[in-house]
PDB file of N, CA and C in Angstrom:
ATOM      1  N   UNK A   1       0.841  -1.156   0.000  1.00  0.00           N
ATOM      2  CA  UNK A   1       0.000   0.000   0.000  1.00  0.00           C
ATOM      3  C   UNK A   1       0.898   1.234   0.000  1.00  0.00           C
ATOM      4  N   UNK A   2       0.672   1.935  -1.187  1.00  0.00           N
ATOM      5  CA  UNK A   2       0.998   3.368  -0.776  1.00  0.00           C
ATOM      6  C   UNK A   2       0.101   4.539  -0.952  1.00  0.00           C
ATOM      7  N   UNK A   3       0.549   5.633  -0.447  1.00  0.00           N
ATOM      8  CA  UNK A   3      -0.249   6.930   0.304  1.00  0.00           C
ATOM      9  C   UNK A   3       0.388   7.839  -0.950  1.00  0.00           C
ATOM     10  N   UNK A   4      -0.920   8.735  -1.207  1.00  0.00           N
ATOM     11  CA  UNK A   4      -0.344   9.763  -2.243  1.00  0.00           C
ATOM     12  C   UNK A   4      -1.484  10.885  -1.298  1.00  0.00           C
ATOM     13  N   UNK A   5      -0.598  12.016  -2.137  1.00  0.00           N
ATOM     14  CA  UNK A   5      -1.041  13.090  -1.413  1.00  0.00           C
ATOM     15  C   UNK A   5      -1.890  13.874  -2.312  1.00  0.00           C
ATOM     16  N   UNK A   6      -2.351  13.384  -3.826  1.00  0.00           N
ATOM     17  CA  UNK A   6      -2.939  13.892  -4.882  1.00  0.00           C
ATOM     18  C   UNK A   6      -3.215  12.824  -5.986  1.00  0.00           C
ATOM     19  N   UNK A   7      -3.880  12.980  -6.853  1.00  0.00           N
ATOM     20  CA  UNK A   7      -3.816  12.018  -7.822  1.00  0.00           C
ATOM     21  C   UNK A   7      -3.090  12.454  -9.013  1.00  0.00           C
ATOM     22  N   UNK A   8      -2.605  13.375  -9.015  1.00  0.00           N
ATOM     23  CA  UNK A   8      -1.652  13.894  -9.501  1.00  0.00           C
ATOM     24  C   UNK A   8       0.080  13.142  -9.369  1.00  0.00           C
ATOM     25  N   UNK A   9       0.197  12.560  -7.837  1.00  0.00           N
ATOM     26  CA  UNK A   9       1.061  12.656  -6.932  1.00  0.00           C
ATOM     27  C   UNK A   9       0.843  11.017  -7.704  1.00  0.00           C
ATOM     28  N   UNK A  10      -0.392  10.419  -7.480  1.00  0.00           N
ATOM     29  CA  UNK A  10       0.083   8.837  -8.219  1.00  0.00           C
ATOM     30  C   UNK A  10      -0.002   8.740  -9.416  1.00  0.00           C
ATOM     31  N   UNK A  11      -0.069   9.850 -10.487  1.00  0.00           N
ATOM     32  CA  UNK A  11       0.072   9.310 -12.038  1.00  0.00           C
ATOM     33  C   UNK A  11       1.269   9.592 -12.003  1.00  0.00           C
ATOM     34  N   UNK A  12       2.029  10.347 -11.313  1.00  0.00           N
ATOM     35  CA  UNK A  12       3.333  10.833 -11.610  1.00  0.00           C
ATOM     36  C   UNK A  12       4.141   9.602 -11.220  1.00  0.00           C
ATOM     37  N   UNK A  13       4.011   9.029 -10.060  1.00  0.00           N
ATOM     38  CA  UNK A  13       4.661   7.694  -9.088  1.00  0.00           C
ATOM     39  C   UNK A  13       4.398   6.787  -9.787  1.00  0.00           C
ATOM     40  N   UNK A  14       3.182   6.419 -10.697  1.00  0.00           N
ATOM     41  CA  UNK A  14       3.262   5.230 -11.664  1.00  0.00           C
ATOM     42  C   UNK A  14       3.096   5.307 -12.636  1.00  0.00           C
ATOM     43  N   UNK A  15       3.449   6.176 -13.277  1.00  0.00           N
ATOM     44  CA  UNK A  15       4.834   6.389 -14.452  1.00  0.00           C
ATOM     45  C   UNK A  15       6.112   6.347 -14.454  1.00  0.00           C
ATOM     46  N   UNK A  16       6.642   7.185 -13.019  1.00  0.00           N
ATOM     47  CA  UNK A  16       7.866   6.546 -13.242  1.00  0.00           C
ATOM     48  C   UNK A  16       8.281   5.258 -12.406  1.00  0.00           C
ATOM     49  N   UNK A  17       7.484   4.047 -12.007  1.00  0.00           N
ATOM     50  CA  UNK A  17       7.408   3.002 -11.417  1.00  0.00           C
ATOM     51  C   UNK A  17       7.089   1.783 -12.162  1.00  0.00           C
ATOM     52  N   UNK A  18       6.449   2.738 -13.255  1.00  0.00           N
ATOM     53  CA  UNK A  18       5.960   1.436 -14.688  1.00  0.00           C
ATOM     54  C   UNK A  18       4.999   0.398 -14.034  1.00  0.00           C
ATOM     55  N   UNK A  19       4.322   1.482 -13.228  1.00  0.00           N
ATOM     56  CA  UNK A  19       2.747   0.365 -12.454  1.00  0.00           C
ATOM     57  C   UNK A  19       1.958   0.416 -12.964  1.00  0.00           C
ATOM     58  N   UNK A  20       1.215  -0.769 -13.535  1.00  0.00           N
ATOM     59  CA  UNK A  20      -0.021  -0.527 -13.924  1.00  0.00           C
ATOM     60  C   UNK A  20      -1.455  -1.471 -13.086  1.00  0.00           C
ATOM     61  N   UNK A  21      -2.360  -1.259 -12.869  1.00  0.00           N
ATOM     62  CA  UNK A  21      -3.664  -1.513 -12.270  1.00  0.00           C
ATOM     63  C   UNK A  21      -3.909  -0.983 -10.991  1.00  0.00           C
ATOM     64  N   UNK A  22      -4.743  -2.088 -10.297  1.00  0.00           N
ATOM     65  CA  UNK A  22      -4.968  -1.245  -8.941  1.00  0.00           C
ATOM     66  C   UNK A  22      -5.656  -0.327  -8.896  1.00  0.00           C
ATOM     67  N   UNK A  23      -5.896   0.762  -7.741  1.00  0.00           N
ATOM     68  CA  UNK A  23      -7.002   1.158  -7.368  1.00  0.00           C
ATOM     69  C   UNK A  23      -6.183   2.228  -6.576  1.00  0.00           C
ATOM     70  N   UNK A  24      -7.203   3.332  -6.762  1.00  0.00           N
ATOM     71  CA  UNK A  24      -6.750   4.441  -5.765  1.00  0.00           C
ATOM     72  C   UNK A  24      -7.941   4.857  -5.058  1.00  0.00           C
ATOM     73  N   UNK A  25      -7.767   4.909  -3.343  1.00  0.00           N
ATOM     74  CA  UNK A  25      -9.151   5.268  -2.739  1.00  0.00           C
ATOM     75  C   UNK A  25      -8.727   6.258  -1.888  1.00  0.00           C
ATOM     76  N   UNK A  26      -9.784   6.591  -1.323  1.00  0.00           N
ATOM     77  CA  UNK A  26      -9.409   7.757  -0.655  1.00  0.00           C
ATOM     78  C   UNK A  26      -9.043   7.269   1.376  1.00  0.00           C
ATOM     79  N   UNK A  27      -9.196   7.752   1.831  1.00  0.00           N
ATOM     80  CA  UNK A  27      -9.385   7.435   3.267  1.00  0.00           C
ATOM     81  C   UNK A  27     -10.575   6.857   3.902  1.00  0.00           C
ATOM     82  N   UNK A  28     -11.647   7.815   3.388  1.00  0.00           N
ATOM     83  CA  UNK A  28     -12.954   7.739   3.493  1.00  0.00           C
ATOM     84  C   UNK A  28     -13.626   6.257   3.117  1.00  0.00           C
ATOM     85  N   UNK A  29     -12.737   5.947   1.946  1.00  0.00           N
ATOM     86  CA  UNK A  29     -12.961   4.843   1.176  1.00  0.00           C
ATOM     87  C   UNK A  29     -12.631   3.730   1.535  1.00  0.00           C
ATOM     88  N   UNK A  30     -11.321   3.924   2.395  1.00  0.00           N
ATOM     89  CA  UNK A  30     -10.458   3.050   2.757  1.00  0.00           C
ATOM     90  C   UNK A  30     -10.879   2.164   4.618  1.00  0.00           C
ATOM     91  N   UNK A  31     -11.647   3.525   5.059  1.00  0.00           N
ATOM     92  CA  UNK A  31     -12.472   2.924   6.129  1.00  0.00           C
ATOM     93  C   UNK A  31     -13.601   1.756   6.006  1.00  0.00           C
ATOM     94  N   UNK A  32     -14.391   2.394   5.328  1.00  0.00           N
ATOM     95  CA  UNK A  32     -15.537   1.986   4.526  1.00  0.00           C
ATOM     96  C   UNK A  32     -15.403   0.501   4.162  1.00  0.00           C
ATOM     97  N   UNK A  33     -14.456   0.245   3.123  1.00  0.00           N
ATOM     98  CA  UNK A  33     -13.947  -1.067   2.570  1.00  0.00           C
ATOM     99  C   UNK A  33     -13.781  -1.800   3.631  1.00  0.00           C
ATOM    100  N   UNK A  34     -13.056  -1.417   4.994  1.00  0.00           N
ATOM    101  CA  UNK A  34     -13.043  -2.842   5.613  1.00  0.00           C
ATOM    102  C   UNK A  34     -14.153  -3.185   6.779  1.00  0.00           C
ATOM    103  N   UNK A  35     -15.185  -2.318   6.760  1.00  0.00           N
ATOM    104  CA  UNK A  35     -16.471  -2.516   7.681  1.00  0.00           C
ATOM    105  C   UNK A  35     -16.590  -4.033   7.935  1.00  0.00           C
ATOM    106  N   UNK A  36     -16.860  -4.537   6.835  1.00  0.00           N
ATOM    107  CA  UNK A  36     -17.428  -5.883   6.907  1.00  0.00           C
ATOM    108  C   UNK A  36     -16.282  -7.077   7.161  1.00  0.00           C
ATOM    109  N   UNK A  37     -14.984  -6.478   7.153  1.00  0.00           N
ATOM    110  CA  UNK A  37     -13.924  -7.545   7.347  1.00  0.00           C
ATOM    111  C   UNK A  37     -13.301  -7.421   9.195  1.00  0.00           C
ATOM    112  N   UNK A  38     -13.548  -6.278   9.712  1.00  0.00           N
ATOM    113  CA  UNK A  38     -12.913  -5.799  10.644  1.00  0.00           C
ATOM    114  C   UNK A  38     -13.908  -5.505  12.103  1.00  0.00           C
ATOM    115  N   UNK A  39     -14.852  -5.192  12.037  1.00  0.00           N
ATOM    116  CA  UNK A  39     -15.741  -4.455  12.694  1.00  0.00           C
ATOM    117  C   UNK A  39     -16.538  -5.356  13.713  1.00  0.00           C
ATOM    118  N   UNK A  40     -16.420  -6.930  13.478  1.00  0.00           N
ATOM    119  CA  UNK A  40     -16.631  -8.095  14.513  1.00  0.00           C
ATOM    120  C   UNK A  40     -15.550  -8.965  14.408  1.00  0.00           C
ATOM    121  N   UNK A  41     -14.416  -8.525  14.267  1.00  0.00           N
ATOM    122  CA  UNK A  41     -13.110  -9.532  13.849  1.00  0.00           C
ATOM    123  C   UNK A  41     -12.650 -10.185  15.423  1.00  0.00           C
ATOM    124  N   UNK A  42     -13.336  -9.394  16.014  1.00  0.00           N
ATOM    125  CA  UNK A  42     -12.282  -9.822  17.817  1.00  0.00           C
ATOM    126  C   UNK A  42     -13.893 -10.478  18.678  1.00  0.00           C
ATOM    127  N   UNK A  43     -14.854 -11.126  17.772  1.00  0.00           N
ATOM    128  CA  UNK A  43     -16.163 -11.758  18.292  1.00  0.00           C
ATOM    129  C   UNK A  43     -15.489 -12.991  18.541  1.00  0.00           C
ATOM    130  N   UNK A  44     -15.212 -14.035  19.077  1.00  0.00           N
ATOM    131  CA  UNK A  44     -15.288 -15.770  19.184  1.00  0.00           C
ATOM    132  C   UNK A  44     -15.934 -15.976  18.007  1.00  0.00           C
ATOM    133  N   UNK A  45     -17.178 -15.949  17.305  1.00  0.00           N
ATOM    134  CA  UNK A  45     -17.746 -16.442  16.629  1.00  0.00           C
ATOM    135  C   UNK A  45     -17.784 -16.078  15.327  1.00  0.00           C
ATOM    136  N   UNK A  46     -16.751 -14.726  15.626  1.00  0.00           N
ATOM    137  CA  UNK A  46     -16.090 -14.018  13.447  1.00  0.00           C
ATOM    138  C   UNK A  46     -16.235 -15.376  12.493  1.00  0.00           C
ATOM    139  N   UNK A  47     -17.081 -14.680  11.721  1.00  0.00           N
ATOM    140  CA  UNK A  47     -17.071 -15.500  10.141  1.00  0.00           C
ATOM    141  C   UNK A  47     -16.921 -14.468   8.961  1.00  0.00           C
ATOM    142  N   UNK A  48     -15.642 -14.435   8.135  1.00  0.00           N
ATOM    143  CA  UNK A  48     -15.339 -14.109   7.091  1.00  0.00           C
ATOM    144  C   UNK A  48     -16.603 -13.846   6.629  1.00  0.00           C
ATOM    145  N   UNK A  49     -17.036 -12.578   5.671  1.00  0.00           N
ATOM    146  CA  UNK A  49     -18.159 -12.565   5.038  1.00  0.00           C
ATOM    147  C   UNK A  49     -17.877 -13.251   3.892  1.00  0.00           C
ATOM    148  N   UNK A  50     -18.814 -13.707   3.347  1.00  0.00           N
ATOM    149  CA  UNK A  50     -18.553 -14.834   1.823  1.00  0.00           C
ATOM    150  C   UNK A  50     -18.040 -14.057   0.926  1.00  0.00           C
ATOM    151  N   UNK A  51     -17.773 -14.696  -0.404  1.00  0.00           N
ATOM    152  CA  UNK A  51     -17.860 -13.841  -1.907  1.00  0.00           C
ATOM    153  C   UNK A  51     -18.752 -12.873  -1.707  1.00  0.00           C
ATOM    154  N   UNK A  52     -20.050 -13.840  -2.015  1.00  0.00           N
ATOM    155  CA  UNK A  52     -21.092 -12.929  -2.556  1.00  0.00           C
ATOM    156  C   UNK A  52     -21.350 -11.613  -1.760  1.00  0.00           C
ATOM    157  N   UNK A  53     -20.795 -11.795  -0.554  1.00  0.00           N
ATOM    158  CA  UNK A  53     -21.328 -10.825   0.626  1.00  0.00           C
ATOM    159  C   UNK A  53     -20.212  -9.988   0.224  1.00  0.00           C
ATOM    160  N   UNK A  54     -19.050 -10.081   0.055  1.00  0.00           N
ATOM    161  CA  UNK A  54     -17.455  -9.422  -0.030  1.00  0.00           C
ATOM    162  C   UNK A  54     -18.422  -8.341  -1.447  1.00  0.00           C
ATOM    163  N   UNK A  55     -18.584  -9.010  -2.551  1.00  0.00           N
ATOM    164  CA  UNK A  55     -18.765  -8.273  -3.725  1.00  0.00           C
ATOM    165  C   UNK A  55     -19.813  -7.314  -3.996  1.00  0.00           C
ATOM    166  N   UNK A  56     -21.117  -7.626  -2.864  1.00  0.00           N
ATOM    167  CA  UNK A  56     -21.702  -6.903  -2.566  1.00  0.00           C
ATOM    168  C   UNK A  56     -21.799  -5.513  -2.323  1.00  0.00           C
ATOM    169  N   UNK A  57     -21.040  -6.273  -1.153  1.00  0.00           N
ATOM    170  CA  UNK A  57     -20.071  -4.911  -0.121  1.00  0.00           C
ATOM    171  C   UNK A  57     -19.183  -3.960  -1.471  1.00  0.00           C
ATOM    172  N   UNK A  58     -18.269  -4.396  -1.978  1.00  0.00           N
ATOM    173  CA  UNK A  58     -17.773  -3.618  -2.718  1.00  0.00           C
ATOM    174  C   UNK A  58     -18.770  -2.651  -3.946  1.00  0.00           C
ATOM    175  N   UNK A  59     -19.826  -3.267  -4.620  1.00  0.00           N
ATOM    176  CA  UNK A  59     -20.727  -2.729  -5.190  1.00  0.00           C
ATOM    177  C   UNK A  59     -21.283  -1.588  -4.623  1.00  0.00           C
ATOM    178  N   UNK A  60     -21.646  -2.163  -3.152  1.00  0.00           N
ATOM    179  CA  UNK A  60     -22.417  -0.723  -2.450  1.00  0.00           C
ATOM    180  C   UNK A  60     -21.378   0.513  -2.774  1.00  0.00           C
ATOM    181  N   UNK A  61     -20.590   0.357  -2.437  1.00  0.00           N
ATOM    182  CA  UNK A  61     -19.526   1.779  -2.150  1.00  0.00           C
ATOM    183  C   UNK A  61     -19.184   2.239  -4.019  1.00  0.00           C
ATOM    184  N   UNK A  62     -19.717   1.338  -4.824  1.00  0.00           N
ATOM    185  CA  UNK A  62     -19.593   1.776  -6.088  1.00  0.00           C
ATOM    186  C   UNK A  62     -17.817   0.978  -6.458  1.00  0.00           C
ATOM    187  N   UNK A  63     -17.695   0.242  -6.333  1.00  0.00           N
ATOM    188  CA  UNK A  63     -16.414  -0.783  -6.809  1.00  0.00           C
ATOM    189  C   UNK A  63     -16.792  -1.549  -7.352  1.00  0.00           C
ATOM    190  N   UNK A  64     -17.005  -1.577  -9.196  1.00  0.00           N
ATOM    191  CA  UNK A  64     -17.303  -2.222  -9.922  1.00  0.00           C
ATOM    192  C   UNK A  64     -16.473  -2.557 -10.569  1.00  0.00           C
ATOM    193  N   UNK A  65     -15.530  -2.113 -10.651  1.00  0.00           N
ATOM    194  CA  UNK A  65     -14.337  -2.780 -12.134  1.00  0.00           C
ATOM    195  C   UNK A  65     -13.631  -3.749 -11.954  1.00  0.00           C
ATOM    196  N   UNK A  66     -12.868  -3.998 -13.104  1.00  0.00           N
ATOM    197  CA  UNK A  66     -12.546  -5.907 -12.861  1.00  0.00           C
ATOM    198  C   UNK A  66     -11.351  -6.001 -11.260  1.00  0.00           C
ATOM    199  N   UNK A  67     -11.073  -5.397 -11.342  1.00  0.00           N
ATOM    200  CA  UNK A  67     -10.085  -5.198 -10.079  1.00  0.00           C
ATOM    201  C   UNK A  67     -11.016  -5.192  -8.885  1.00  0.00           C
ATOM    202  N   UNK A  68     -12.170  -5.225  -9.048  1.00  0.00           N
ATOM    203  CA  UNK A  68     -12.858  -5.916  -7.142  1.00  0.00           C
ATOM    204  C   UNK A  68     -13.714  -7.481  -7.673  1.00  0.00           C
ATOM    205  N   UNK A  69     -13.449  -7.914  -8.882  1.00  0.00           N
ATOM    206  CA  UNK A  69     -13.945  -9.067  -9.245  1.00  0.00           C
ATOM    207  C   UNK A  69     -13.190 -10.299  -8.245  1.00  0.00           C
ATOM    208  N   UNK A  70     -13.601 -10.643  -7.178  1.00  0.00           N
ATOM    209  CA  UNK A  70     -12.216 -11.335  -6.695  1.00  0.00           C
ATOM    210  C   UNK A  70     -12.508 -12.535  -7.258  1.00  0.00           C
TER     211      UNK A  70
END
């Protein structure tokens, strides 16, 4: 994971890094995303949410492209 301070700040970093895919989110975004992985993780009885529940989840927040296809 890395932190940019603009999106400016990561076209510039992966260009000259020769990165291509992936995803850039914000903070806001970055909370959000792990609700459903994190938020009863320390229950005895935590169960991984499924696929379907994982892809869901990503849909809600608007993460449609092939990069949240897991």
């Amino acid at each position: 994971m890395v932190f940019f301070s603009s999106q400016k700040h990561l076209e510039d970093w992966a260009k000259s890094n020769s990165i291509g895919g992936g995803e850039a989110l914000t903070i806001e975004q970055t909370l959000k995303l792990g609700i459903p992985f994190y938020l009863t993780k320390m229950n005895l009885d935590y169960a991984r949410p499924s696929r379907e529940e994982t892809l869901a989840h990503f849909k809600s927040l608007g993460f449609t492209g092939p990069f949240w296809k897991i």
